[in-house]
Structures are given as C-alpha cells and as structure tokens.
C-alpha atoms as a PDB file:
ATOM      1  CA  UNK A   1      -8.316 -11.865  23.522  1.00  0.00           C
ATOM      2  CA  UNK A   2      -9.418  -8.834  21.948  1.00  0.00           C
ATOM      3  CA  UNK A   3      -6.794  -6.749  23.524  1.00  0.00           C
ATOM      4  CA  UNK A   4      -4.224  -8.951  21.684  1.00  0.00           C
ATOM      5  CA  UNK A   5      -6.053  -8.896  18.251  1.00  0.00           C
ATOM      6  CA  UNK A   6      -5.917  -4.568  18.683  1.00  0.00           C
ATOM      7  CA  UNK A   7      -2.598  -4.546  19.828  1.00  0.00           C
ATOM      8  CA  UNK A   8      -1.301  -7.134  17.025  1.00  0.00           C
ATOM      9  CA  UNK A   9      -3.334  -5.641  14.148  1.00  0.00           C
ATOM     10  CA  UNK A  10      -1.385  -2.686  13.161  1.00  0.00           C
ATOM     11  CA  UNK A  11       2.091  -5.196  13.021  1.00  0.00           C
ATOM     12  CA  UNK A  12       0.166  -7.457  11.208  1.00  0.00           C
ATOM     13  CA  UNK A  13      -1.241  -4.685   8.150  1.00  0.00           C
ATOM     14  CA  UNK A  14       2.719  -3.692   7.937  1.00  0.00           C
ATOM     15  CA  UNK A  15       4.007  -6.921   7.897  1.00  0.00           C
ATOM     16  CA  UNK A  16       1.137  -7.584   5.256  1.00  0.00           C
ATOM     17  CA  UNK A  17       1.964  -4.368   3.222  1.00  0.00           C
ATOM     18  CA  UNK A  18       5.812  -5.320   3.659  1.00  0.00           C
ATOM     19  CA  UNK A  19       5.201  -8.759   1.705  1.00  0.00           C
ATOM     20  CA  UNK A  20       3.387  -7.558  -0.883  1.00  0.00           C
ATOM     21  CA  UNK A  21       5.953  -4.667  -1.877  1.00  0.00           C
ATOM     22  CA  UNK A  22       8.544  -7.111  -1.848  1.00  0.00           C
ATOM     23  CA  UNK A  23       6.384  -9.728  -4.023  1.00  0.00           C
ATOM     24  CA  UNK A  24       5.382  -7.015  -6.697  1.00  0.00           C
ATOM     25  CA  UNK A  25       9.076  -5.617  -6.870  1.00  0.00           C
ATOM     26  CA  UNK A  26      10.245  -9.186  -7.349  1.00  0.00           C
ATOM     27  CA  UNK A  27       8.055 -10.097 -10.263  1.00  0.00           C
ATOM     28  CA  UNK A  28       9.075  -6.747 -11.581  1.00  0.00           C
ATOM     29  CA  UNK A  29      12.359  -7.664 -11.696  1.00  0.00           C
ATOM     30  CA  UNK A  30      11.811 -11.045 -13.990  1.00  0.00           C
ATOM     31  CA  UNK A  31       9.512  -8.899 -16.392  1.00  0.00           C
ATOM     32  CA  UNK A  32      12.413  -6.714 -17.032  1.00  0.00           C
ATOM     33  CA  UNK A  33      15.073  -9.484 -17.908  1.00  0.00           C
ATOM     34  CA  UNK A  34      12.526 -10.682 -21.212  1.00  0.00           C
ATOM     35  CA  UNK A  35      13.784  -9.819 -24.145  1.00  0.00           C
ATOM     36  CA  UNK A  36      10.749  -9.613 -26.754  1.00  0.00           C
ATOM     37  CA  UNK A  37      10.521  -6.253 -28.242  1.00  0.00           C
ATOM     38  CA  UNK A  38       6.347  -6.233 -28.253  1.00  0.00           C
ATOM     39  CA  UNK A  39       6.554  -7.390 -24.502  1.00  0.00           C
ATOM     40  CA  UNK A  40       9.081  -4.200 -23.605  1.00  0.00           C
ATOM     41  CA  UNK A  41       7.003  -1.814 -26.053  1.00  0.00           C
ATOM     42  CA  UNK A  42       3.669  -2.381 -23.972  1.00  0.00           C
ATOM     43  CA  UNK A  43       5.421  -2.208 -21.187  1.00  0.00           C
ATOM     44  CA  UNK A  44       6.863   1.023 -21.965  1.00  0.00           C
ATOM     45  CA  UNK A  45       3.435   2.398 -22.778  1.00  0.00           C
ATOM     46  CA  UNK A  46       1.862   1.374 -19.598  1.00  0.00           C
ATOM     47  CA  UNK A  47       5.127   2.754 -17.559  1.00  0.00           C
ATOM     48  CA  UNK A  48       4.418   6.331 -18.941  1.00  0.00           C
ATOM     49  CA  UNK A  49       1.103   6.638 -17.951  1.00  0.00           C
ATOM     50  CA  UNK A  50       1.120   4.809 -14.254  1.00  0.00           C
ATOM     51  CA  UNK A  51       1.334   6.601 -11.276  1.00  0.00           C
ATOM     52  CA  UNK A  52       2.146   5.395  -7.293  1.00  0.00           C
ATOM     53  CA  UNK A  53      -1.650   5.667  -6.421  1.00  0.00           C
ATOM     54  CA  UNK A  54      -1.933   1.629  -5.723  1.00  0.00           C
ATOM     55  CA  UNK A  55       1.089   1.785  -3.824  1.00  0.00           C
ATOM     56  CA  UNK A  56       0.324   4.877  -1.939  1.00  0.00           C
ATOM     57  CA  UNK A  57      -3.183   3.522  -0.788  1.00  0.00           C
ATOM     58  CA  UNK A  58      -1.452   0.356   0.275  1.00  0.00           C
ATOM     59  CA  UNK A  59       1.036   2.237   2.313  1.00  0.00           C
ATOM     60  CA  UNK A  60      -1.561   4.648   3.590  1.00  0.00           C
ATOM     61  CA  UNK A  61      -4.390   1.961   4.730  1.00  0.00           C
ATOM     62  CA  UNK A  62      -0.870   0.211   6.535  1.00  0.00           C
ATOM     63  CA  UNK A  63      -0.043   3.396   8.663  1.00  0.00           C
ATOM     64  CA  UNK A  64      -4.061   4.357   8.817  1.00  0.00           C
ATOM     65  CA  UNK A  65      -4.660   1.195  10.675  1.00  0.00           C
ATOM     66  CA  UNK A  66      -1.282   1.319  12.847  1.00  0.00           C
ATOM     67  CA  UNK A  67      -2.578   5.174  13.554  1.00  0.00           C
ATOM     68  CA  UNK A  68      -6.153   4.325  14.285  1.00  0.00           C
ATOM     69  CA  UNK A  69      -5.405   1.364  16.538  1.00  0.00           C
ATOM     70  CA  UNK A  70      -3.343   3.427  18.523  1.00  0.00           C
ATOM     71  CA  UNK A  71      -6.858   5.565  19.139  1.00  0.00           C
ATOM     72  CA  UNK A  72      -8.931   2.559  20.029  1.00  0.00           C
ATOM     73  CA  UNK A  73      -8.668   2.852  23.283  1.00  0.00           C
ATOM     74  CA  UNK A  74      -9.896   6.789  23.402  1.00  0.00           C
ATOM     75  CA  UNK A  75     -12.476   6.827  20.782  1.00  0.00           C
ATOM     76  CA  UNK A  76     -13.265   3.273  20.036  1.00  0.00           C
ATOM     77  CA  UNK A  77     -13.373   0.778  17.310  1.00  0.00           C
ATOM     78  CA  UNK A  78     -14.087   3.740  14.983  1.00  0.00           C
ATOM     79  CA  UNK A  79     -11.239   4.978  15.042  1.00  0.00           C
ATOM     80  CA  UNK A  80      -9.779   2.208  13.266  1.00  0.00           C
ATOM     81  CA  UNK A  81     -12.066   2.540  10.791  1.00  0.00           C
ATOM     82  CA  UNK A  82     -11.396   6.409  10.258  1.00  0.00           C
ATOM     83  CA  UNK A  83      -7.526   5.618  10.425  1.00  0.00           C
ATOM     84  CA  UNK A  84      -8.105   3.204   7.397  1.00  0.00           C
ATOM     85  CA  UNK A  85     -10.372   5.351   5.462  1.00  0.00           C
ATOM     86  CA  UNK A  86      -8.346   8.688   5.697  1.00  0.00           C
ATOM     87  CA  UNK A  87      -4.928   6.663   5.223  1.00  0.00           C
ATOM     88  CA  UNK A  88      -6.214   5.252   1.949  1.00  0.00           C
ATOM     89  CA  UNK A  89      -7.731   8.576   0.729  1.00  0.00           C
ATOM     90  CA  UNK A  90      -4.315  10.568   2.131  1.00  0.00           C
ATOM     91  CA  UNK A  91      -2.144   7.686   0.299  1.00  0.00           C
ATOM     92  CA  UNK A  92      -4.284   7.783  -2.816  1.00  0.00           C
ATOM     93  CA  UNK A  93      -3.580  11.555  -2.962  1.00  0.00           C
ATOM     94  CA  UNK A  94       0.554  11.379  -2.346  1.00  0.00           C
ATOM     95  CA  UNK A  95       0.154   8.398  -5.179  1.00  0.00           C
ATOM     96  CA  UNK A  96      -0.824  10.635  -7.675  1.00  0.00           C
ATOM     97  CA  UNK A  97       1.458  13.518  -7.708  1.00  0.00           C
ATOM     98  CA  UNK A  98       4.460  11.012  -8.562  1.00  0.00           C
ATOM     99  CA  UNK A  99       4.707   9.590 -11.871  1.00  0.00           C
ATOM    100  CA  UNK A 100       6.755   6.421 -12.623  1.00  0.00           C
ATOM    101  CA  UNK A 101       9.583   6.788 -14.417  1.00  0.00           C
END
C-alpha cells in the first residue's frame, strides 16, 4: 500500500497544481469583465507590483515532489522532503524575476 501512495503522489501534486491554475485563471477572467472604474483602478495598482512568486512555488513544490519521489527508493522518504523544499525555494526564485504585466 505504500508503494502505491509513492508511486501515485507525484500525479496527484500535478493534478492538484493543474486545478488550481485553472481555478485562479478562471476567476481572473470574471474580474476582468466588471466594469467599475475603482474596482479596475485597484486592480491596476496591485497588477504593477505582483510578481509570479506564488505561482512559481506552486509549480516548483509540484515538480519537487514528482522529482523527489522518483529518489525514494535510493535515499528514502527524505528525499521527498528535499524535492519539496528545494522546488519551492527554486520556484520562489524563477517567480520573482518575472513581473506581471
């Protein structure tokens, strides 16, 4: 049983990571359509100052646990937990160098 929990948990994190992309990019979408002129001026502000670093730790703790579950069986269960840990940190650091437009 916990050979199938391993092997399942890195489609699992990008099948996770997968619906909440999709989720956030959908309630984007209706935000954009409202009309109010103090609702598009905040979120105007807020656009020029946000950066990818949310979405680059969510992509990066997705492929850190897909990486370090591959290593499970050579290293251990630490592995996973280095995979996470440097995927987040790695993805935090790609999020930051892009600003939103």
């Amino acid at each position: 049983m916990c050979d199938f929990i391993f092997a399942a948990l890195p489609w699992i994190a990008l099948g996770g990571t997968v619906a909440v992309v999709v989720a956030y990019n959908s309630n984007k979408k209706k935000d954009k359509y409202q009309s109010n002129e103090k609702i598009d001026s905040i979120a105007k502000e807020k656009t020029d100052k946000e950066n990818y670093i949310t979405l680059g730790m969510l992509f990066g703790m997705a492929f850190g646990t897909a990486i370090g579950s591959s290593f499970i069986d050579t290293f251990g269960t630490t592995a996973l937990t280095y995979g996470i840990c440097f995927g987040m940190l790695i993805g935090a650091l790609i999020g930051v160098f892009f600003k939103k437009k």
